[in-house]
N, C-alpha and C. Protein backbone atom coordinates (compact mmCIF):
# COMPACT_ATOMS: atom_id res chain seq x y z
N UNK A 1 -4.59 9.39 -2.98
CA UNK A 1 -4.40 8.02 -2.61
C UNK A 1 -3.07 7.79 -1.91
N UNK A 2 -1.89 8.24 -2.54
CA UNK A 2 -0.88 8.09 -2.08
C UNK A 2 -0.57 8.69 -0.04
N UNK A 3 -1.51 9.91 0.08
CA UNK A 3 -1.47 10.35 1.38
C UNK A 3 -2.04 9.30 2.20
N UNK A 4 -3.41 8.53 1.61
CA UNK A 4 -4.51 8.17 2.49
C UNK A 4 -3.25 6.73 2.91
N UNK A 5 -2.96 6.03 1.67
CA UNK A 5 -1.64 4.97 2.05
C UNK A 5 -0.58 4.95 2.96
N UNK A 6 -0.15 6.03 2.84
CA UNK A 6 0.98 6.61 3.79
C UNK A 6 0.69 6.53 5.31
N UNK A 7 -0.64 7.06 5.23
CA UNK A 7 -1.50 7.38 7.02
C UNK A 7 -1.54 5.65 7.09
N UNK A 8 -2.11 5.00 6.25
CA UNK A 8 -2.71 3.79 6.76
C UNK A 8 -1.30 2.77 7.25
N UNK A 9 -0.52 2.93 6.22
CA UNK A 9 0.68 2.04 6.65
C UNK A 9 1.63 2.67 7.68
N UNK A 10 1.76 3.59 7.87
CA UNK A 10 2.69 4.26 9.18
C UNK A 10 2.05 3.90 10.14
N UNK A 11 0.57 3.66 9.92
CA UNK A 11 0.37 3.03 11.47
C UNK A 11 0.01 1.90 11.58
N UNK A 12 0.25 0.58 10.82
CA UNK A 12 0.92 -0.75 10.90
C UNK A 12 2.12 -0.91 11.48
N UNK A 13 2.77 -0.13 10.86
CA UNK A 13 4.48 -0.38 10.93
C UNK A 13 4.70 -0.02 12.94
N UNK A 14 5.77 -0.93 13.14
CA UNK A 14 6.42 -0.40 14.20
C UNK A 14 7.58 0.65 13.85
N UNK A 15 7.80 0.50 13.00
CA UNK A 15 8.86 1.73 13.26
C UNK A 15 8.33 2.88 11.51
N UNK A 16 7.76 3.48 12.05
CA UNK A 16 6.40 4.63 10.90
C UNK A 16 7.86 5.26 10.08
N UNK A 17 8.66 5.68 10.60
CA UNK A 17 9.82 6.80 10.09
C UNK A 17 10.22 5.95 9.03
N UNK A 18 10.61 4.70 8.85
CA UNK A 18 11.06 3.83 7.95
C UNK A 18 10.38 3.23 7.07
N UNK A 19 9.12 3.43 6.91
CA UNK A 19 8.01 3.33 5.79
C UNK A 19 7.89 4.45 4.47
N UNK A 20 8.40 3.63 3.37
CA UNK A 20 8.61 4.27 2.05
C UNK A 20 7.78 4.28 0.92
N UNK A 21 7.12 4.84 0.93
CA UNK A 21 6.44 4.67 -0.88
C UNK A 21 6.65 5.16 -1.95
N UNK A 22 6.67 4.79 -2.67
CA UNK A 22 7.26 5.07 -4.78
C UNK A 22 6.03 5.10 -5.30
N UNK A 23 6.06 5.98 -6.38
CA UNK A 23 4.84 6.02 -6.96
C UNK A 23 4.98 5.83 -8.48
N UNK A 24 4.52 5.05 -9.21
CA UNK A 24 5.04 5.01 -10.48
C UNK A 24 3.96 4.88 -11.97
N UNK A 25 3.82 5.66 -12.80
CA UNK A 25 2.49 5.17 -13.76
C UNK A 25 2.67 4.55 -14.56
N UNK A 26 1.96 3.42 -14.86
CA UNK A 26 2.60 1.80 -15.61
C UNK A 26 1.66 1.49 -16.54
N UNK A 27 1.78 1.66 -17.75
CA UNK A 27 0.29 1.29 -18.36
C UNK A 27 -1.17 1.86 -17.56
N UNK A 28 -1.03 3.17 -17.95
CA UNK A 28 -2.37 3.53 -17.10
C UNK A 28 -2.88 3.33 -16.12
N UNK A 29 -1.83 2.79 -15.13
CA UNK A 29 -2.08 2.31 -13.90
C UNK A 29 -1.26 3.24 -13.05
N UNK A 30 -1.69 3.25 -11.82
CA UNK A 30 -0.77 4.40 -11.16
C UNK A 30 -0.31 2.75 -9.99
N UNK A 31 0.77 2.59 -10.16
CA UNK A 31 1.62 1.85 -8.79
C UNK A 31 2.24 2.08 -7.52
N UNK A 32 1.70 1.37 -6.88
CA UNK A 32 2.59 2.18 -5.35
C UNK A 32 3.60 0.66 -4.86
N UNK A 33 4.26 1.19 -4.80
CA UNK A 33 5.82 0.41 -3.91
C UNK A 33 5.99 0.13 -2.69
N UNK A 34 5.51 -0.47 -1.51
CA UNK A 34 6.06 -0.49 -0.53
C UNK A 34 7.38 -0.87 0.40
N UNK A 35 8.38 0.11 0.80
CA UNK A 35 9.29 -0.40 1.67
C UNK A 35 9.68 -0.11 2.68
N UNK A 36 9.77 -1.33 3.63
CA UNK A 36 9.55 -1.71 5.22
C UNK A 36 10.47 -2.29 5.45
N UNK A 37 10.79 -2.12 7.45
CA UNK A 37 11.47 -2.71 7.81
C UNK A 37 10.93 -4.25 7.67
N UNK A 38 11.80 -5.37 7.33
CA UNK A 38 11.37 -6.96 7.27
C UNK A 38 10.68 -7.15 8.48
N UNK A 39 10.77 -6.51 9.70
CA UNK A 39 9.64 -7.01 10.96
C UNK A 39 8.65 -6.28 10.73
N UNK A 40 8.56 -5.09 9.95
CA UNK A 40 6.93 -4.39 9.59
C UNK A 40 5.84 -5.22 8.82
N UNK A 41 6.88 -6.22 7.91
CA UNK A 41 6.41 -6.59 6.66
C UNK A 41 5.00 -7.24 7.23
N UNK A 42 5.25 -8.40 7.90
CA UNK A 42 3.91 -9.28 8.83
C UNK A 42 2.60 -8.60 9.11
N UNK A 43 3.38 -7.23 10.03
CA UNK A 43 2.14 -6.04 10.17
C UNK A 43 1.16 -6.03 9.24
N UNK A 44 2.11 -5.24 7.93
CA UNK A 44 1.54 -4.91 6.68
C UNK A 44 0.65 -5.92 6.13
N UNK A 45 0.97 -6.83 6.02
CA UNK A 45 0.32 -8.03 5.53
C UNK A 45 -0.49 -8.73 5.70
N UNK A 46 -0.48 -8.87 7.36
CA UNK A 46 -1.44 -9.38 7.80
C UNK A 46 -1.63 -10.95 7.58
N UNK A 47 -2.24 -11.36 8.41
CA UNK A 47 -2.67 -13.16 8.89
C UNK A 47 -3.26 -13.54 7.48
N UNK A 48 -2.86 -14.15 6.49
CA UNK A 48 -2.95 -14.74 5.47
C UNK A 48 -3.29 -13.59 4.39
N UNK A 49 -2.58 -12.51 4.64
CA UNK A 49 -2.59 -11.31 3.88
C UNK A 49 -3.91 -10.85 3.93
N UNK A 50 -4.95 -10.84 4.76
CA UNK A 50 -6.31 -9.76 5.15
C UNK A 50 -6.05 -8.43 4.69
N UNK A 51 -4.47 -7.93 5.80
CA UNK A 51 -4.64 -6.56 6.27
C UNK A 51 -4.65 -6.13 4.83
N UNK A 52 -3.40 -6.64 3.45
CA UNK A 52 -3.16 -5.89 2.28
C UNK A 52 -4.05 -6.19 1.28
N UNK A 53 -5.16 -7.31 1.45
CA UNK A 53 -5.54 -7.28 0.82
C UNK A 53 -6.77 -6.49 0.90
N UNK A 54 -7.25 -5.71 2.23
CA UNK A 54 -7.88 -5.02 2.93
C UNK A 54 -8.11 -3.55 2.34
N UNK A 55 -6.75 -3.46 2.90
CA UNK A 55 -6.41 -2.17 1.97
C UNK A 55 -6.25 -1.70 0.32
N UNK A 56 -5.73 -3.18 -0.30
CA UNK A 56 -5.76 -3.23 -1.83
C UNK A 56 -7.37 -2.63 -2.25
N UNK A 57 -8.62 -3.42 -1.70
CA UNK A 57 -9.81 -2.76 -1.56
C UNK A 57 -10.13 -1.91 -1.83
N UNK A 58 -9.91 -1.37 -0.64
CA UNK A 58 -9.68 0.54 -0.84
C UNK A 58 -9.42 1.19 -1.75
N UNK A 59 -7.96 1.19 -1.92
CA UNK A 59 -7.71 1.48 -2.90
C UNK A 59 -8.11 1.25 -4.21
N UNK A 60 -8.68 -0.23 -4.97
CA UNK A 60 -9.58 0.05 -5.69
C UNK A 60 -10.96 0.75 -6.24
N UNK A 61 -11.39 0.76 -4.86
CA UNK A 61 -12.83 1.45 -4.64
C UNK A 61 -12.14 3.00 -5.17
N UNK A 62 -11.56 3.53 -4.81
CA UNK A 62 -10.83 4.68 -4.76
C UNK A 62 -10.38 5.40 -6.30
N UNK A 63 -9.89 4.13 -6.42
CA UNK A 63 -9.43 4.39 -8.21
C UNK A 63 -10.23 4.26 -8.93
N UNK A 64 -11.30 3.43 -8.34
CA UNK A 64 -12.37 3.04 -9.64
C UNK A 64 -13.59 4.64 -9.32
N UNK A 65 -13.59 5.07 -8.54
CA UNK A 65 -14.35 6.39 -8.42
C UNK A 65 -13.79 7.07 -8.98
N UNK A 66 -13.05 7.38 -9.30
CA UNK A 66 -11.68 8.94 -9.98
C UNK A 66 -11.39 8.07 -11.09
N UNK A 67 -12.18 7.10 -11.89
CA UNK A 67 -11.68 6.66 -13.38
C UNK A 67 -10.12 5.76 -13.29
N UNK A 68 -10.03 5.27 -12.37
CA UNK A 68 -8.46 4.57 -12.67
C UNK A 68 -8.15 3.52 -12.34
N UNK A 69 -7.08 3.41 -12.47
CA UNK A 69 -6.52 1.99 -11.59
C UNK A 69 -5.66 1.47 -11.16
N UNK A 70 -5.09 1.28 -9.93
CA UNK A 70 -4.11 1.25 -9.27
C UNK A 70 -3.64 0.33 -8.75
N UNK A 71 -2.37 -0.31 -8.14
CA UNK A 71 -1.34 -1.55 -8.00
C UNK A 71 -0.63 -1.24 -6.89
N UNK A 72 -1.06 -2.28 -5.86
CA UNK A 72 -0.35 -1.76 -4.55
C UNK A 72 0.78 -3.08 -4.66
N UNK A 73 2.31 -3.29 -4.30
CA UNK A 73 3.13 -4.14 -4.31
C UNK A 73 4.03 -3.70 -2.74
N UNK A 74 3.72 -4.77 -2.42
CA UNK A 74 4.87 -5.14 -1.28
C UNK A 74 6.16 -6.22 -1.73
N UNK A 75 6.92 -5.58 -1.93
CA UNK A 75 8.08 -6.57 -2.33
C UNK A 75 8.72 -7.71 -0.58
N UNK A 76 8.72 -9.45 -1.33
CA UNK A 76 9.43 -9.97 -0.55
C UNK A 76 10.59 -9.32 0.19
């Protein structure tokens, strides 16, 4: 999951090199962190948040096949 995230948000971002993810397990949850340049953030996010919540999707579909469950966070 963490690779398939990585591919998907480096190519939102305008500037890919500066796109960071943390990975952290929280109560049986596996969490991912996102950090962006503040002009990527919009990218990421998308027109009333579509794009992340797009991808949050995914990633559920994803976790819920492999038994789990996972927390995507874009910090303000």
């Amino acid at each position: 999951m963490e690779e398939f995230l990585n591919f998907v948000l480096r190519r939102l971002a305008g500037h890919p090199d500066e796109v960071f993810l943390s990975h952290a397990a929280v109560d049986g949850k596996d969490v991912f962190t996102v950090q962006a340049r503040q002009t990527d953030l919009p990218r990421i996010i998308g027109k009333r948040g579509q794009t992340i919540h797009a991808i949050r999707s995914l990633l559920d579909a994803a976790a819920a096949k492999h038994g789990g469950k996972v927390r995507l966070v874009v910090p303000d």
